[in-house]
Protein backbone atom coordinates (compact mmCIF):
# COMPACT_ATOMS: atom_id res chain seq x y z
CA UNK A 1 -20.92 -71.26 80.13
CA UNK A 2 -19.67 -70.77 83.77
CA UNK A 3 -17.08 -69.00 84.71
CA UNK A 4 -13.52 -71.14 85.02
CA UNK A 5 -13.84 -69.57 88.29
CA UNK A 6 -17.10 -71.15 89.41
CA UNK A 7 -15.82 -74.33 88.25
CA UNK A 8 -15.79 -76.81 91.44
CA UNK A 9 -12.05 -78.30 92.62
CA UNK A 10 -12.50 -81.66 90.67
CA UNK A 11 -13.70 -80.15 87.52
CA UNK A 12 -10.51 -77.88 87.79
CA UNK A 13 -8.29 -80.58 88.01
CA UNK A 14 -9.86 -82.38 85.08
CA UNK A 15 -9.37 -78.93 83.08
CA UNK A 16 -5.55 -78.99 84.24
CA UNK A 17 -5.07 -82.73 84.34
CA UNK A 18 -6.58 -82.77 80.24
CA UNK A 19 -4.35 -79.97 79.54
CA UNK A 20 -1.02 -81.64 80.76
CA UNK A 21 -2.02 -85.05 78.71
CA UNK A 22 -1.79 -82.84 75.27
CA UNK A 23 1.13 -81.02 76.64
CA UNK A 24 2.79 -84.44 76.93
CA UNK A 25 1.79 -85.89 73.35
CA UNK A 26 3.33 -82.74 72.21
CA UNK A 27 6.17 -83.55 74.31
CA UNK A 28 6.86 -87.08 73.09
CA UNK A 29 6.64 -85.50 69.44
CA UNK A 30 9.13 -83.16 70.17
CA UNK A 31 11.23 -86.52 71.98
CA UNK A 32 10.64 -88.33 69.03
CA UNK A 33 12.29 -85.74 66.86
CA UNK A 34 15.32 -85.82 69.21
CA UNK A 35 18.19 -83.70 68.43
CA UNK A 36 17.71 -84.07 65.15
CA UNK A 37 16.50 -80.16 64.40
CA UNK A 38 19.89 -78.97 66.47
CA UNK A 39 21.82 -81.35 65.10
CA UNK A 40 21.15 -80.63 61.42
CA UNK A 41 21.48 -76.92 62.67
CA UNK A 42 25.25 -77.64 63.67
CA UNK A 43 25.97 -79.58 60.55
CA UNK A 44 24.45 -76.41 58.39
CA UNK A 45 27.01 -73.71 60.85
CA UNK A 46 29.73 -76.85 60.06
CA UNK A 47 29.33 -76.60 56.35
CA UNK A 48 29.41 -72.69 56.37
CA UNK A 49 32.24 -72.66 58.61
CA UNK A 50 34.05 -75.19 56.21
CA UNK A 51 33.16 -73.12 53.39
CA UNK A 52 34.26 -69.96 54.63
CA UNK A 53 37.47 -71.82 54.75
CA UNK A 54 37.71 -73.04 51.83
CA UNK A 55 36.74 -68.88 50.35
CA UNK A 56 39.77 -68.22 52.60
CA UNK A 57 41.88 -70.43 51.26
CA UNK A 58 41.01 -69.58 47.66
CA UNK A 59 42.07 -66.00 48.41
CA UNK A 60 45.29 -66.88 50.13
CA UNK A 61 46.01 -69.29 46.75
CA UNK A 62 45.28 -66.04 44.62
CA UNK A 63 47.44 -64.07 46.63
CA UNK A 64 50.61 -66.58 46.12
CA UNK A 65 49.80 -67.12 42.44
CA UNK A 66 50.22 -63.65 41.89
CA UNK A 67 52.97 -63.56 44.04
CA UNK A 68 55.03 -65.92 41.80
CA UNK A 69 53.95 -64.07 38.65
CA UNK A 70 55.62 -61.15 40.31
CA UNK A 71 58.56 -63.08 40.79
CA UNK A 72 58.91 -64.79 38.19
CA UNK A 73 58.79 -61.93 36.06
CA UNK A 74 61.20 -60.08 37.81
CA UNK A 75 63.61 -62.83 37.21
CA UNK A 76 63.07 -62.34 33.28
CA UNK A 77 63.70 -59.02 34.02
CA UNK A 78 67.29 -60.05 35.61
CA UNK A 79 68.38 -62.72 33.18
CA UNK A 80 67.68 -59.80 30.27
CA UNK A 81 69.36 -57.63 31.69
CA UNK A 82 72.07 -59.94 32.21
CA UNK A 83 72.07 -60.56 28.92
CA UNK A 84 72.21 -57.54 27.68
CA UNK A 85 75.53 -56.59 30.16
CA UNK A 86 77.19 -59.77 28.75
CA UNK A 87 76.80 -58.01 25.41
CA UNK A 88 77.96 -55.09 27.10
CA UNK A 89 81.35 -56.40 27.75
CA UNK A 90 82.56 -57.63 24.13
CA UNK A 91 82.74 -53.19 23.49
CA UNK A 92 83.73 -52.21 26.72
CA UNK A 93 87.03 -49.52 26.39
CA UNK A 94 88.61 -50.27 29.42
CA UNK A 95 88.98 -52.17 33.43
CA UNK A 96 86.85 -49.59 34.83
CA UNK A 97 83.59 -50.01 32.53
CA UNK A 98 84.07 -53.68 32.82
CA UNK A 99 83.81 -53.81 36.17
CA UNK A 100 81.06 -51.61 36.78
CA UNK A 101 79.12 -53.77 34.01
CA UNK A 102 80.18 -57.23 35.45
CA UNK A 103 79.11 -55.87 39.26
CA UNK A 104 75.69 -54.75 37.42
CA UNK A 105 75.88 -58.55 35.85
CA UNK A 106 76.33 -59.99 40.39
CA UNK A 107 73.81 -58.10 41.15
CA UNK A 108 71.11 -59.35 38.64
CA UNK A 109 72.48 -62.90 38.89
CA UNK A 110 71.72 -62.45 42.68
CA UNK A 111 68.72 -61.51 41.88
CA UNK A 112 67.49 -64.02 39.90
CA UNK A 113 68.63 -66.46 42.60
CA UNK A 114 66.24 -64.66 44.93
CA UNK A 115 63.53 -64.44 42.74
CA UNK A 116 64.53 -68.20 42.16
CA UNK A 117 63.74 -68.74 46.39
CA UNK A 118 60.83 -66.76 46.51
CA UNK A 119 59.18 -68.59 44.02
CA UNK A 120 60.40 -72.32 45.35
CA UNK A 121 59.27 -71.07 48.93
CA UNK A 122 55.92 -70.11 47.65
CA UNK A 123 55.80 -72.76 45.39
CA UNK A 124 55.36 -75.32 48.69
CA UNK A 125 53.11 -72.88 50.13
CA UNK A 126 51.14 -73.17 47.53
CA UNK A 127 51.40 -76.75 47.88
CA UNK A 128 50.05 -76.87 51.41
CA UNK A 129 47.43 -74.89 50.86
CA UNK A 130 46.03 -76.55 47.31
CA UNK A 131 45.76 -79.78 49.81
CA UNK A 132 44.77 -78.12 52.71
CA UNK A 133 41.77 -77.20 50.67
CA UNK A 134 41.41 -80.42 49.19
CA UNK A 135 41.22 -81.93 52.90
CA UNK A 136 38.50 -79.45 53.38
CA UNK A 137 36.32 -79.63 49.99
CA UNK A 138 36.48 -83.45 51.27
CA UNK A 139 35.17 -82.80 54.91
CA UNK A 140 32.41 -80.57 53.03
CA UNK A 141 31.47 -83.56 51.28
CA UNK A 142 31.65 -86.32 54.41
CA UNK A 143 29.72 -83.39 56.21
CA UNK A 144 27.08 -82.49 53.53
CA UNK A 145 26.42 -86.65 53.60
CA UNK A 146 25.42 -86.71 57.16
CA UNK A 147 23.40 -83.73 56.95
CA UNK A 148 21.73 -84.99 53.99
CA UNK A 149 20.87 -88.44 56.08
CA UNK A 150 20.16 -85.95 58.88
CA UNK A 151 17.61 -84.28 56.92
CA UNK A 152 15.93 -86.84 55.65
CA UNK A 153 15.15 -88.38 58.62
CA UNK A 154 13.69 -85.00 60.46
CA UNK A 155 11.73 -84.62 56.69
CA UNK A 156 10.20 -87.77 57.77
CA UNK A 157 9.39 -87.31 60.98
CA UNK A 158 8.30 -83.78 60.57
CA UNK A 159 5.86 -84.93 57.69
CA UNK A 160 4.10 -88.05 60.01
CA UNK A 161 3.35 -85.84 63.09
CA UNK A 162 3.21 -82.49 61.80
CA UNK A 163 -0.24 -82.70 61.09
CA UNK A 164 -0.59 -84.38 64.66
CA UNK A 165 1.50 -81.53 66.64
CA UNK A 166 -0.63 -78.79 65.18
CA UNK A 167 -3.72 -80.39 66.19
CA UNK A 168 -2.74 -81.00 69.59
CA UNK A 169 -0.93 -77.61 69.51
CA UNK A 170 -4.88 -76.07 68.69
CA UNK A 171 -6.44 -78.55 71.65
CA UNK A 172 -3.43 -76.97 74.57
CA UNK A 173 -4.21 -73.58 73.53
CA UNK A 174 -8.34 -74.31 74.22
CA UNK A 175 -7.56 -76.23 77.08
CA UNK A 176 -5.35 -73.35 79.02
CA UNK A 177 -8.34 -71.24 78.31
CA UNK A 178 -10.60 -74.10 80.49
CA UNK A 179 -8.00 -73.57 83.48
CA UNK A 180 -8.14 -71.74 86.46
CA UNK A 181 -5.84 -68.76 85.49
CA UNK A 182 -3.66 -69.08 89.05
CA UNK A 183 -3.36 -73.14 88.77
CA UNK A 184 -2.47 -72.31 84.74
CA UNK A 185 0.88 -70.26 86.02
CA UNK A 186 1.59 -72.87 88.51
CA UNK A 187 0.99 -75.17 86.11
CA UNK A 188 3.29 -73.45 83.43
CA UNK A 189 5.76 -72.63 86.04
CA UNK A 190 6.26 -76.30 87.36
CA UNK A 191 6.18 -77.23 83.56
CA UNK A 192 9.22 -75.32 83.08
CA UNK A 193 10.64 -76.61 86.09
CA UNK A 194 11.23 -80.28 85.19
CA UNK A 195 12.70 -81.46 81.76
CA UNK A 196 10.22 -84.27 81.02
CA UNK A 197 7.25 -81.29 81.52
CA UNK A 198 5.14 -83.07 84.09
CA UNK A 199 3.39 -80.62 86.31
CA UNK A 200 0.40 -82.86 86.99
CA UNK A 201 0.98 -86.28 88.01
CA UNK A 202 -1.07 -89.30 89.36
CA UNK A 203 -0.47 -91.42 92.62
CA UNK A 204 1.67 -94.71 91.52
CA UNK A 205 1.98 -97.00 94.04
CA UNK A 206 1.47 -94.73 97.34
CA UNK A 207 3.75 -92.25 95.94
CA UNK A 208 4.41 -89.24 93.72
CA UNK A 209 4.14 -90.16 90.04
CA UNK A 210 6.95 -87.35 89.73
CA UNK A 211 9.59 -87.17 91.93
CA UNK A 212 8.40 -90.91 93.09
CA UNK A 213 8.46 -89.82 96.76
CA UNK A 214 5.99 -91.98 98.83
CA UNK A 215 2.71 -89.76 99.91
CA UNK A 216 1.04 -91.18 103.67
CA UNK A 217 -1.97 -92.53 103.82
CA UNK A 218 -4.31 -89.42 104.75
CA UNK A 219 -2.72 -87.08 102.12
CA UNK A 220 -3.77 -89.40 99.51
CA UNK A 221 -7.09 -89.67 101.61
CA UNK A 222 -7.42 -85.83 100.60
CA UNK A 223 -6.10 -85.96 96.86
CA UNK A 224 -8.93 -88.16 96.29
CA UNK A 225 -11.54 -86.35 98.10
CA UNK A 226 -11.02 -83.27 95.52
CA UNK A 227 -11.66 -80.51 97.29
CA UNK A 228 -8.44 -78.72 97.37
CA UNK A 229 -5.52 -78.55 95.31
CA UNK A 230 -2.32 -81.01 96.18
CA UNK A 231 1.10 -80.62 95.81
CA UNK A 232 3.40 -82.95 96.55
CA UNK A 233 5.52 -81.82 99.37
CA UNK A 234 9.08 -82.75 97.49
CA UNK A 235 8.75 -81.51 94.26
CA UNK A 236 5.83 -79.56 93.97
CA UNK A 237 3.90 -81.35 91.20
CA UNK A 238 0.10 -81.19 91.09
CA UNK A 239 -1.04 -84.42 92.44
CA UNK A 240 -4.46 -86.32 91.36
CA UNK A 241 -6.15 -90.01 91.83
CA UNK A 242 -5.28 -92.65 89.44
CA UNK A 243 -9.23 -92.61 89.19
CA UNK A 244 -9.44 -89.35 88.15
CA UNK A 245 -6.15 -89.80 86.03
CA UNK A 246 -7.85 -92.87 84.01
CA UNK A 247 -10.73 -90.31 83.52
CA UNK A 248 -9.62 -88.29 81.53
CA UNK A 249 -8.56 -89.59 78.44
CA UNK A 250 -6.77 -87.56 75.56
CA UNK A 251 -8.73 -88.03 72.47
């Protein structure tokens, strides 16, 4: 086999041309998918995120349950010992021990109102955030519906060209070995260049089948002659003959 270097200017172009045809099936594949892949990606990092949430929540809910425990046992504490001081005063001997035993009584009375805010205050808190994660379990399940459509649809689509991408991802790598190695980084560089990944491109209509720019007369004169390498002057897209383009046909 000769060398890609021997290879004459035409038979280049046909090497490059062919290469860029299975570089664009792939592309339409990957067009055809969409945003599908990233999007299903964000709705997984949504879910997590929402879940994390809800873990946060469950912790915080924990911490407040526990909280009221405390509290409310404390105020059993206060109301016995209340009790027990109201006992207290049917033996005391005199003013003195009565009043120390009835300030002992305010203070535990006070306390149990305390204890008695404490828990009401985190009683609401713990309202807010029982339905705070209730709102979120329920945006975990509106979220884990459109993932689940989501899926589906790039299961689909994956499973009816998968077999067709790796094929054509088999025929680019051959082909890139058929192209001139300086016109196959100019052709990879241009690739990367341009979002739809044309980097070859055939005259339509007296102009650039790129960038659309109109090409005179005798530079089309020369792109069909094949004996040099074209590039359009505004975008700087390999240029070939729509002879040469109907050619070569991807199999």
């Amino acid at each position: 086999m000769a060398n890609v270097k021997d290879f004459s200017v035409e038979e280049k172009l046909i090497a490059v041309l062919s290469l860029q045809k299975i570089d664009s099936k792939i592309d339409e594949i990957h067009t055809l998918k969409g945003e599908l892949p990233m999007e299903v990606k964000d709705l997984e990092d949504e879910i997590a995120g929402l879940q994390t949430r809800i873990n946060n929540i469950d912790t915080e809910i924990a911490t407040i349950n526990t909280f009221i425990d405390n509290k409310t046992e404390a105020k059993k504490e206060a109301e016995a010992l209340i009790k027990k001081y109201e006992k207290q005063q049917d033996n005391v001997k005199n003013n003195r021990e009565f009043e120390a035993i009835n300030k002992e009584m305010e203070m535990q009375e006070l306390e149990v109102r305390l204890n008695d805010k404490h828990i009401k205050d985190a009683t609401f808190d713990l309202r807010d955030r029982t339905n705070m994660r209730i709102k979120t379990q329920e945006k975990i399940t509106d979220v884990e519906e459109s993932l689940k459509v989501k899926r589906t649809e790039l299961e689909k689509i994956t499973i009816e060209t998968d077999k067709e991408e790796k094929i054509l991802s088999e025929k680019s790598a051959e082909a890139k070995e058929k192209v001139d190695p300086r016109l196959l980084t100019a052709y990879e560089r241009i690739r990367k260049s341009y979002r739809n990944g044309l980097a070859v491109v055939p005259v339509m209509r007296d102009s650039c089948g790129g960038c659309f720019n109109v090409i005179p007369p005798q530079r089309q004169s020369e792109i069909r002659q094949h004996k040099k390498i074209i590039v359009c002057e505004h975008c700087g897209r390999i240029v070939v003959d729509n002879d040469l383009n109907d050619k070569v046909n991807l199999k």
